[in-house]
C-alpha atoms as a PDB file:
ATOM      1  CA  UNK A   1      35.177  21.647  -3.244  1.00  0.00           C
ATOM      2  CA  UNK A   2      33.379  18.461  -4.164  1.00  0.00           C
ATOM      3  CA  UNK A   3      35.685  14.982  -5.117  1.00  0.00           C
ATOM      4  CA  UNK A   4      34.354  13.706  -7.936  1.00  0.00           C
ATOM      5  CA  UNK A   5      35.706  10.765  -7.984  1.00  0.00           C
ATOM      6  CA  UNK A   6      38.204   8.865 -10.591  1.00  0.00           C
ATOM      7  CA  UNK A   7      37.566   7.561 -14.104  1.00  0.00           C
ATOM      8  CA  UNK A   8      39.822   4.520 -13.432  1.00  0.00           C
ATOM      9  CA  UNK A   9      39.212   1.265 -14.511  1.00  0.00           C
ATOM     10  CA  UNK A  10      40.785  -2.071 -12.959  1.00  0.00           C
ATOM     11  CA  UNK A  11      42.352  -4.406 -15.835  1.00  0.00           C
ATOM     12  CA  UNK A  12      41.064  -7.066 -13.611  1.00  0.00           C
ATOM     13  CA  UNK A  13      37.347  -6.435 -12.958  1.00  0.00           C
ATOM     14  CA  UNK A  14      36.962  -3.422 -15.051  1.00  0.00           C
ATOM     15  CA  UNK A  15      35.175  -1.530 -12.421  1.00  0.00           C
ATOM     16  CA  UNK A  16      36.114   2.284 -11.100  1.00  0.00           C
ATOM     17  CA  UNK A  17      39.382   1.699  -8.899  1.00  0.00           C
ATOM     18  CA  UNK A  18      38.874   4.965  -6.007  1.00  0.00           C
ATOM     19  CA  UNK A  19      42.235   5.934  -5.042  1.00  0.00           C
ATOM     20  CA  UNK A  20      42.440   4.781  -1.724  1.00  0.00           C
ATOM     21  CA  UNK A  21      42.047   1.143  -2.742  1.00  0.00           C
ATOM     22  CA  UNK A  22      44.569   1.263  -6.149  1.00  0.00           C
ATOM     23  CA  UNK A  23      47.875  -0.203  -6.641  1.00  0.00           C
ATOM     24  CA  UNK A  24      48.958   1.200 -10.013  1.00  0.00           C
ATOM     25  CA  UNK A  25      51.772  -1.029 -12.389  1.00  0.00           C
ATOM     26  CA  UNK A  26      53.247   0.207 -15.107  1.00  0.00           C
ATOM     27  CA  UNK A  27      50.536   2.542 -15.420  1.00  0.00           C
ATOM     28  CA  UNK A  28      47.688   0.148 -15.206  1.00  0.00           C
ATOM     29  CA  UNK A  29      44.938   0.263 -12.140  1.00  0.00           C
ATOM     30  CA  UNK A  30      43.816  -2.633 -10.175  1.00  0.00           C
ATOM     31  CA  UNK A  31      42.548  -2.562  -7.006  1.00  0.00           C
ATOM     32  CA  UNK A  32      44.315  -4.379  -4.482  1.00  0.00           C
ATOM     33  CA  UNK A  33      41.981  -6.871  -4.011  1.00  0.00           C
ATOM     34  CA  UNK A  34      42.084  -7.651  -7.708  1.00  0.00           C
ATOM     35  CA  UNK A  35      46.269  -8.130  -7.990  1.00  0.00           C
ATOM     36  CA  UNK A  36      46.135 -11.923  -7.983  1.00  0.00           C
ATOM     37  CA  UNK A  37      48.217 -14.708  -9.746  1.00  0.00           C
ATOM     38  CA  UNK A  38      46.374 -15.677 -12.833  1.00  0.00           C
ATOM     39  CA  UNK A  39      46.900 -19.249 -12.013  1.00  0.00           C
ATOM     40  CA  UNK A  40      46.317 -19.828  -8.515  1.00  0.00           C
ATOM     41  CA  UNK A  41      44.242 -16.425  -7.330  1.00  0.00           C
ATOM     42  CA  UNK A  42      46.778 -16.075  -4.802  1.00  0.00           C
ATOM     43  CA  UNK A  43      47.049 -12.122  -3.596  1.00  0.00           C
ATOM     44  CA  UNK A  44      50.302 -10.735  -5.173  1.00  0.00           C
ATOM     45  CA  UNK A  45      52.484  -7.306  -3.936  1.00  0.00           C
ATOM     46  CA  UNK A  46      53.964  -5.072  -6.001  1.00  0.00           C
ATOM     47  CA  UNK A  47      58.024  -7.382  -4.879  1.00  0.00           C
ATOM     48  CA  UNK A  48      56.781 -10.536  -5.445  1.00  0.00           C
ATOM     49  CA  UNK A  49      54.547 -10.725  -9.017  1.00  0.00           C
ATOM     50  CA  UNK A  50      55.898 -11.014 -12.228  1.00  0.00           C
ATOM     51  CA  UNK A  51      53.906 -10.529 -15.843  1.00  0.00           C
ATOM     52  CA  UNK A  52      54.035 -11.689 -19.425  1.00  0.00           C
ATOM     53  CA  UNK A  53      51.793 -10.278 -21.914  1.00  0.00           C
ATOM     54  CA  UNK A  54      50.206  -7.987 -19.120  1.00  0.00           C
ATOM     55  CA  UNK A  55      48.778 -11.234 -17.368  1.00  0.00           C
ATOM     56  CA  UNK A  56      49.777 -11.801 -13.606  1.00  0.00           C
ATOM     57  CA  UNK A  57      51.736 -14.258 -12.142  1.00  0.00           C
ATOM     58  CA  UNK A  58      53.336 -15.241  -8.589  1.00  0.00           C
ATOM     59  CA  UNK A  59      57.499 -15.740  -8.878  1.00  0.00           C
ATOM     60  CA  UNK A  60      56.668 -19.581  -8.502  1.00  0.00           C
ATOM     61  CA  UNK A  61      54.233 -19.878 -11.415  1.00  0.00           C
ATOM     62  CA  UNK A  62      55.986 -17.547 -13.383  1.00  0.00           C
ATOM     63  CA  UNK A  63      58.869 -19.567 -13.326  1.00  0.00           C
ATOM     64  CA  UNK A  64      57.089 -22.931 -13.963  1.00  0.00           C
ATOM     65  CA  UNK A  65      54.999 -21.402 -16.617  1.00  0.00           C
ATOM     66  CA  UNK A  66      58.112 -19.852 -18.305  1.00  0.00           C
ATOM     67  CA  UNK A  67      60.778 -21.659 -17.457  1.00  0.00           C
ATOM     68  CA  UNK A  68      63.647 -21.556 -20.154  1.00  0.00           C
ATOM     69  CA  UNK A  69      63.537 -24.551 -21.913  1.00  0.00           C
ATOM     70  CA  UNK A  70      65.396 -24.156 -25.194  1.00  0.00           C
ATOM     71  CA  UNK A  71      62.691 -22.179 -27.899  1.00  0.00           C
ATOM     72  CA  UNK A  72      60.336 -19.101 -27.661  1.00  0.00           C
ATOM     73  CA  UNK A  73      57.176 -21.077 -26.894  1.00  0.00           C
ATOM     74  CA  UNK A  74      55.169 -20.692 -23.683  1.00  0.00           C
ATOM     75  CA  UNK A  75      54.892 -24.090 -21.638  1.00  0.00           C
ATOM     76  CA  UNK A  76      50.863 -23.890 -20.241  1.00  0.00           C
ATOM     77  CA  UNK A  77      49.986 -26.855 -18.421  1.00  0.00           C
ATOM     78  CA  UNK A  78      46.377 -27.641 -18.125  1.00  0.00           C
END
């Protein structure tokens, strides 16, 4: 029997994602090198990341990012 391999794609590089090396969320592959805070590249785990819009964040840039602040619009600082 001959492993041919997976068709997966990583949302983050878009390269094939072998299944030793794949953290799956919500049904998405990256490979674990790849799952990274948009904002500051730090490396993320599957406790401590949140998303909007399928884009990656640490808790603590989330939260700045996001943060409540009375309408619907997001607060991106440059």
């Amino acid at each position: 029997m001959a492993f041919t391999g997976t068709l997966d794609k990583c949302k983050a590089c878009d390269k094939t994602v072998h299944v030793v090396d794949m953290l799956t969320l919500e049904g998405v592959p990256y490979h674990k090198t790849c799952f990274k805070c948009s904002h500051c590249k730090g490396n993320l785990v599957m406790s401590t990341y949140s998303s909007m819009d399928g884009v990656l964040y640490c808790k603590p840039h989330f939260e700045q990012l996001f943060k409540e602040s009375g309408n619907f619009s997001k607060n991106f600082q440059t």
